[in-house]
N, C-alpha and C. Protein backbone atom coordinates (compact mmCIF):
# COMPACT_ATOMS: atom_id res chain seq x y z
N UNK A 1 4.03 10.68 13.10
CA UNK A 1 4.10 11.26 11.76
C UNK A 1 5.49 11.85 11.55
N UNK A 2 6.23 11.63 10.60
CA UNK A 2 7.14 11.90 9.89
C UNK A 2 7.06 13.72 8.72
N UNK A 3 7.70 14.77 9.36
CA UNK A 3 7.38 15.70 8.74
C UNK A 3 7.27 15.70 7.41
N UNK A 4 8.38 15.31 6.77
CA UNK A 4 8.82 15.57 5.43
C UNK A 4 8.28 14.10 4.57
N UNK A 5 7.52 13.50 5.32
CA UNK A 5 7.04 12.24 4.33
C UNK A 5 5.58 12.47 3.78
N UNK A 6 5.61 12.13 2.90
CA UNK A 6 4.10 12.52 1.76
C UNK A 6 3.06 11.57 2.16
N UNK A 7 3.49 10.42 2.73
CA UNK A 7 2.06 9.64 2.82
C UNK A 7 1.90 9.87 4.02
N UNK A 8 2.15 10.47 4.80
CA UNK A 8 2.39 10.70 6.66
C UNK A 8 1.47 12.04 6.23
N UNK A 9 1.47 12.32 5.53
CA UNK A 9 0.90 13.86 4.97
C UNK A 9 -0.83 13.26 4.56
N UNK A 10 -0.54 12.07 4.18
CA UNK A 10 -1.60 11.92 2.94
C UNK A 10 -2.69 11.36 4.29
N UNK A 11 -2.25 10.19 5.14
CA UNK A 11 -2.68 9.86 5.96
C UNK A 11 -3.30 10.24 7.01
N UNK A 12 -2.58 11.31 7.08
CA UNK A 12 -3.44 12.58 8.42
C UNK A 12 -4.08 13.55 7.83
N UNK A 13 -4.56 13.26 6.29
CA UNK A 13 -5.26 13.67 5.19
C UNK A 13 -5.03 15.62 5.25
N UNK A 14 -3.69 15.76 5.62
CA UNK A 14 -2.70 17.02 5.25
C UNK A 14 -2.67 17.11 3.41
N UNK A 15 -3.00 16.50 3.00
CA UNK A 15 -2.49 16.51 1.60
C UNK A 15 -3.59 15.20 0.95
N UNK A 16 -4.22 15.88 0.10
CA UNK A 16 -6.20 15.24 0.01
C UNK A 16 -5.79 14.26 -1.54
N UNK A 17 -6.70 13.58 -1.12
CA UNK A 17 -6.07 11.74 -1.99
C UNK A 17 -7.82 11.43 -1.87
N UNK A 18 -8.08 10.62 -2.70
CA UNK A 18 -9.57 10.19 -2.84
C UNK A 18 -9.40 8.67 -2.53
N UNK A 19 -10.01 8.84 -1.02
CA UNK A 19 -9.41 7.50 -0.51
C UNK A 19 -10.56 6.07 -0.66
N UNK A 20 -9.76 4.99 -0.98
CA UNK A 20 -10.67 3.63 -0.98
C UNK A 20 -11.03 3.13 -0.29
N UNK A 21 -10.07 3.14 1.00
CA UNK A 21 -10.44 2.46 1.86
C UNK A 21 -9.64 2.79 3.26
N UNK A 22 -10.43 3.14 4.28
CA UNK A 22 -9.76 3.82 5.81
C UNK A 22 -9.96 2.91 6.97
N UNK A 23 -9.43 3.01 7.73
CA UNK A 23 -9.68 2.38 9.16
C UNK A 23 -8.80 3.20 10.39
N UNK A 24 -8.82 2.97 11.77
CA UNK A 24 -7.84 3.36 12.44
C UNK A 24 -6.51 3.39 11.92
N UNK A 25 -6.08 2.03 11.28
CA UNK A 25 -4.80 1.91 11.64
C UNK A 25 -4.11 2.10 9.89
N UNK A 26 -4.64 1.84 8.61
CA UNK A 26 -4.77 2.09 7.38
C UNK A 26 -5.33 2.81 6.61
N UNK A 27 -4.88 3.18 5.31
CA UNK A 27 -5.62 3.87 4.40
C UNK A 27 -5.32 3.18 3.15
N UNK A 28 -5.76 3.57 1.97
CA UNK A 28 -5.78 2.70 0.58
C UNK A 28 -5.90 4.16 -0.04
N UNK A 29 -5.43 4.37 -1.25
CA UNK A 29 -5.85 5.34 -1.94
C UNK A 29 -5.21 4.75 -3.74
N UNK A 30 -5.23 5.62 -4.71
CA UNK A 30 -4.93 5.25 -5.95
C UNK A 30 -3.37 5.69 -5.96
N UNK A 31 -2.40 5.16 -6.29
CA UNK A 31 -1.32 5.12 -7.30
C UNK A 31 -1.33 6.58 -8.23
N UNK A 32 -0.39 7.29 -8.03
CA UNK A 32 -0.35 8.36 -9.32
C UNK A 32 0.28 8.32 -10.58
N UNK A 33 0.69 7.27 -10.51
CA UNK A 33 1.51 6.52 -11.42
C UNK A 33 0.75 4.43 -11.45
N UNK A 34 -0.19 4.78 -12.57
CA UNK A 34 -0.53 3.46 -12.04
C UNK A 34 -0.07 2.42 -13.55
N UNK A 35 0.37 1.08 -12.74
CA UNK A 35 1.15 0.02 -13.67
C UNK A 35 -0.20 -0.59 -14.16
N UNK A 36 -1.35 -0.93 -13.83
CA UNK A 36 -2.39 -1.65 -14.25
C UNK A 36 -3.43 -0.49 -13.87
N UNK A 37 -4.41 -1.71 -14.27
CA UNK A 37 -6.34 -0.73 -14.43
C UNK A 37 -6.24 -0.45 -12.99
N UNK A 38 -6.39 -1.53 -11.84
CA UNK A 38 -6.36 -1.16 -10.96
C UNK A 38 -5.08 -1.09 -10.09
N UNK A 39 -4.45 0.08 -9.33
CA UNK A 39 -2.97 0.25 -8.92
C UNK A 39 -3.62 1.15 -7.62
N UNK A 40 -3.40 0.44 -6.01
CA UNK A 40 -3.60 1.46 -5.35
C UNK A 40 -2.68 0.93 -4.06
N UNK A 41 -2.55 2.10 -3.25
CA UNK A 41 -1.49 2.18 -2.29
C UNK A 41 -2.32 1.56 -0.80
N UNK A 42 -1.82 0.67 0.08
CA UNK A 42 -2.29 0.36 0.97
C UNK A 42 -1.17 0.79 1.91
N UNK A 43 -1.12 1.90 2.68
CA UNK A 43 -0.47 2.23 3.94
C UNK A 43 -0.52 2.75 5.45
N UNK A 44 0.10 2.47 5.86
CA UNK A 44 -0.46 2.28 7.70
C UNK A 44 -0.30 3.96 7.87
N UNK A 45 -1.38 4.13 8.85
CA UNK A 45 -1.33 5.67 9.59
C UNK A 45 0.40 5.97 9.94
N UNK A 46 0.58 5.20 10.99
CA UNK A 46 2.16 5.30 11.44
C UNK A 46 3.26 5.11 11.05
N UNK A 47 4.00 5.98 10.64
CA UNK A 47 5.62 5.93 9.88
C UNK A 47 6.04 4.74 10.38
N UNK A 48 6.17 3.88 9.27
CA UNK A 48 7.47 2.96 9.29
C UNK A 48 7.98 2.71 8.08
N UNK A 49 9.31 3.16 8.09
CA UNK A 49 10.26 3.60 6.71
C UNK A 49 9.81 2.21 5.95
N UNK A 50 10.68 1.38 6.23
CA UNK A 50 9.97 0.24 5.46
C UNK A 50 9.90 -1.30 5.73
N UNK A 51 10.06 -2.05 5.34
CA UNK A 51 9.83 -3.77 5.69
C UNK A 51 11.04 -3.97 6.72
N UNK A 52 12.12 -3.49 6.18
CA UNK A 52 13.25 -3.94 7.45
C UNK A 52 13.07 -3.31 8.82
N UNK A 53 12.45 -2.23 8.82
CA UNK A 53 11.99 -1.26 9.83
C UNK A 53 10.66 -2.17 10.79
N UNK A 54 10.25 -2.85 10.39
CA UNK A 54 9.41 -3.43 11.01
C UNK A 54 9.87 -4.10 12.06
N UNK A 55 9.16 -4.73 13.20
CA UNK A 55 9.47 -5.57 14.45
C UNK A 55 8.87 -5.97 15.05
N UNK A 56 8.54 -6.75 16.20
CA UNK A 56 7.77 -7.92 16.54
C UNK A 56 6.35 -7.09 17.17
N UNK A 57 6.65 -5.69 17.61
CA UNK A 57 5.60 -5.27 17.94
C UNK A 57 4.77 -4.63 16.78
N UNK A 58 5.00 -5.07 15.42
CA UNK A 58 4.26 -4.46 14.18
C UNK A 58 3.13 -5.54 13.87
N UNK A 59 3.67 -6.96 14.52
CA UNK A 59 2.90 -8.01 13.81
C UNK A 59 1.16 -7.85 13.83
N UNK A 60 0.19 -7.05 14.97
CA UNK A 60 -0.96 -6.80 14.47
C UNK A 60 -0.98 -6.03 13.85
N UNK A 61 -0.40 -4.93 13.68
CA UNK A 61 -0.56 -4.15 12.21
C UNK A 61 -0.29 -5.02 10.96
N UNK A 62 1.24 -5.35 10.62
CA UNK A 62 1.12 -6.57 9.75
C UNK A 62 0.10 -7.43 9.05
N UNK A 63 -1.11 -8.00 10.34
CA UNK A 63 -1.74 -9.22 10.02
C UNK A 63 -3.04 -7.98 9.55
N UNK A 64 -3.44 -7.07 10.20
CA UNK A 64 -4.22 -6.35 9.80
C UNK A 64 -4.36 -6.23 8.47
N UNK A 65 -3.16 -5.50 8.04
CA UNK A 65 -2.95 -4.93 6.08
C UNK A 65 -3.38 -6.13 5.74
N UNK A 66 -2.63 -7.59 6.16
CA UNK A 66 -2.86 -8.69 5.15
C UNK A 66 -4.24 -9.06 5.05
N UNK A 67 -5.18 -8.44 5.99
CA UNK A 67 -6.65 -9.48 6.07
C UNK A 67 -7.46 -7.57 5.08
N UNK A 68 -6.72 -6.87 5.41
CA UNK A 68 -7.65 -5.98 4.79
C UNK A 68 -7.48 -5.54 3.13
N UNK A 69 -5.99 -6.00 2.70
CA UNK A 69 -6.03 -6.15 1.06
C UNK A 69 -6.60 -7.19 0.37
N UNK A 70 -7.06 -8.21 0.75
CA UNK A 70 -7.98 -8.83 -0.26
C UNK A 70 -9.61 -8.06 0.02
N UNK A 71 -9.70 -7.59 1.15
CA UNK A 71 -10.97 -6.68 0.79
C UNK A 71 -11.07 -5.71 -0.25
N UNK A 72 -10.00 -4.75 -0.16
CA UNK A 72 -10.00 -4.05 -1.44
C UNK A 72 -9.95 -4.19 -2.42
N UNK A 73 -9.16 -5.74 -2.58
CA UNK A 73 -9.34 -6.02 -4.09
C UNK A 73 -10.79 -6.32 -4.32
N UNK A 74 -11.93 -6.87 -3.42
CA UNK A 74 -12.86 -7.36 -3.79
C UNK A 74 -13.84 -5.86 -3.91
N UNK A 75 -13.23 -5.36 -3.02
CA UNK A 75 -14.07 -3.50 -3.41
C UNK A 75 -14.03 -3.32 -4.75
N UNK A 76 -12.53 -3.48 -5.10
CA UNK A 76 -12.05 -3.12 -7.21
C UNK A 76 -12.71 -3.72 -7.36
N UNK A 77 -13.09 -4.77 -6.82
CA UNK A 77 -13.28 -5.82 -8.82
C UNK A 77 -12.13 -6.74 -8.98
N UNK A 78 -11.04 -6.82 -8.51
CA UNK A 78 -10.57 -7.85 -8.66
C UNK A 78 -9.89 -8.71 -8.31
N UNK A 79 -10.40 -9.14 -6.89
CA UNK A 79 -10.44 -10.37 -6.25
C UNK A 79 -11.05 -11.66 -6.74
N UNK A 80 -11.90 -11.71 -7.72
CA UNK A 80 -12.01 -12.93 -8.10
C UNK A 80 -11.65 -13.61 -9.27
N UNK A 81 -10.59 -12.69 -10.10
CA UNK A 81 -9.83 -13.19 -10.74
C UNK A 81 -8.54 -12.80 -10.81
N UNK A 82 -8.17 -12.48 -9.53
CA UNK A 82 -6.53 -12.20 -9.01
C UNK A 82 -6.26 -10.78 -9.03
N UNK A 83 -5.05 -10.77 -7.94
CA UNK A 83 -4.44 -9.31 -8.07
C UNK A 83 -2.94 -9.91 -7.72
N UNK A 84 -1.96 -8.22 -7.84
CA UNK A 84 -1.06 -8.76 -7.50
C UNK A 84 -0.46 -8.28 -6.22
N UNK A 85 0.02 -8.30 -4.95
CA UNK A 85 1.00 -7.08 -4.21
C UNK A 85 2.19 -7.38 -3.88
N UNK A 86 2.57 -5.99 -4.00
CA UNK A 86 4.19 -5.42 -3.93
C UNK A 86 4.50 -4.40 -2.67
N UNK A 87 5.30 -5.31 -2.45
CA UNK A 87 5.98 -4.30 -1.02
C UNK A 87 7.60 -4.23 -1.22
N UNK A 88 7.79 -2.61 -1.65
CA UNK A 88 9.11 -2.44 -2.09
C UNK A 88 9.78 -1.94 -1.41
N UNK A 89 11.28 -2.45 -1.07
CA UNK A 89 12.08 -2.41 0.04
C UNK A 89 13.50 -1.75 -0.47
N UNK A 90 13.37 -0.61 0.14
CA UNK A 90 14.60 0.31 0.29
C UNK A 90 14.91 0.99 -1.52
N UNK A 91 16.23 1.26 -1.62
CA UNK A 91 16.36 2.13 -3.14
C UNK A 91 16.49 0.64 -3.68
N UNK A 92 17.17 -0.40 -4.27
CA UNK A 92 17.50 -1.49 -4.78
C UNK A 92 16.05 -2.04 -5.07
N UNK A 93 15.19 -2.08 -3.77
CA UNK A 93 14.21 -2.30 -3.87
C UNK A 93 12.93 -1.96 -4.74
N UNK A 94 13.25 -1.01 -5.16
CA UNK A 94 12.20 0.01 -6.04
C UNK A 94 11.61 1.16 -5.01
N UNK A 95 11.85 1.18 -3.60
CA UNK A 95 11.19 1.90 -3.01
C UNK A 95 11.33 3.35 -3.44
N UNK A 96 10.52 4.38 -3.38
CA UNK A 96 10.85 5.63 -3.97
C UNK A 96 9.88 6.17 -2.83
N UNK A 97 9.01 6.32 -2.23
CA UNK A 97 8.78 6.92 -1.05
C UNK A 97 9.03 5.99 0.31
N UNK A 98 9.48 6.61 1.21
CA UNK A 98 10.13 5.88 2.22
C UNK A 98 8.99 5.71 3.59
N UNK A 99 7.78 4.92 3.58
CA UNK A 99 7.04 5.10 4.27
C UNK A 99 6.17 3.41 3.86
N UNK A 100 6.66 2.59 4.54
CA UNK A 100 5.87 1.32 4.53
C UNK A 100 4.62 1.50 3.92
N UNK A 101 4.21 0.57 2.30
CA UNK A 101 3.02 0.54 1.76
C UNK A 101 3.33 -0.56 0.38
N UNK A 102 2.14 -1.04 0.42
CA UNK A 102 1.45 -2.33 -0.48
C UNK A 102 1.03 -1.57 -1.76
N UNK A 103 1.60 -2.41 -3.04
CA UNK A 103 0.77 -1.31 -4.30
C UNK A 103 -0.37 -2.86 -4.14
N UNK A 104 -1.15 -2.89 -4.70
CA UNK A 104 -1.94 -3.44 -4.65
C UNK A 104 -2.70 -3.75 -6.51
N UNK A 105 -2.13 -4.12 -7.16
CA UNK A 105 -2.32 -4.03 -8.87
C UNK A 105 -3.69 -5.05 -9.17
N UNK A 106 -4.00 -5.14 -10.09
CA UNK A 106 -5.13 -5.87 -10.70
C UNK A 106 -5.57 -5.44 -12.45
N UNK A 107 -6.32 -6.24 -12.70
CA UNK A 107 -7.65 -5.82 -13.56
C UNK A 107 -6.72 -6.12 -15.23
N UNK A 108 -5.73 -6.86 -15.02
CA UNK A 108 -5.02 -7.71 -16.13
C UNK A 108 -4.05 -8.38 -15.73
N UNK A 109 -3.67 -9.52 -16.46
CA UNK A 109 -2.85 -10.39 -16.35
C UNK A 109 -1.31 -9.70 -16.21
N UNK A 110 -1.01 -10.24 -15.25
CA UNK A 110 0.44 -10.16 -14.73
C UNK A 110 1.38 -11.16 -15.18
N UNK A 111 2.78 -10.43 -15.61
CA UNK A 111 3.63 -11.42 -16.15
C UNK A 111 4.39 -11.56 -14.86
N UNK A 112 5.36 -12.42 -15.37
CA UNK A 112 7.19 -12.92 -13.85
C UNK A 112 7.99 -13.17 -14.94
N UNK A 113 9.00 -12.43 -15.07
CA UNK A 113 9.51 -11.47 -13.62
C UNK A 113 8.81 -10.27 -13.94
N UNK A 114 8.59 -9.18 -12.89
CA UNK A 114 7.73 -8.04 -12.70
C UNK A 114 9.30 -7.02 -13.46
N UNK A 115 10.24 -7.04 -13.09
CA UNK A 115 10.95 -6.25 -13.53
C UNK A 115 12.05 -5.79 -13.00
């Protein structure tokens, strides 16, 4: 855990979020700022700043998030007519908290380019 990081906070449930979805190694919670109906955060227990920060010993965590966000979308509601995810990398990136995590959007049509 990372002192001064908010989802390192949120995750060791230091700082209370109404969560969607938990496991050992993940949590899901809602977006406080959400772009669609459904907007929620998928991020790992363990600090990792972000996508470039990752490394070969991340890959079962990695494959984990990927098999456990289409569950949540099917928790929302909207897995069976699409969602979208975003994993934003560094400031350029859009990142604004520095702690590896998936927004996870749905529940209307998505345009390209996102923005």
């Amino acid at each position: 855990m990372q002192q001064d990081c908010i989802f390192c906070k949120i995750a060791s449930k230091e700082i209370p979020t109404k969560i969607i979805y938990e496991d050992e190694h993940v949590m899901a919670f809602p977006d406080i700022k959400p772009a669609a109906p459904v907007h929620v955060l998928v991020v790992p227990k363990r600090h990792i700043a972000n996508l470039c920060e990752t490394c070969s010993d991340d890959i079962t965590l990695l494959g984990h998030i990927m098999t456990v966000i289409p569950k949540i979308a099917a928790q929302l509601g909207v897995a069976d007519d699409g969602f979208r995810t975003v994993v934003n990398t560094k400031d350029n990136g859009g990142q604004t908290v520095h702690h590896i995590h998936w927004h996870v959007l749905g529940g209307r049509f998505m345009t390209w380019p996102p923005g």
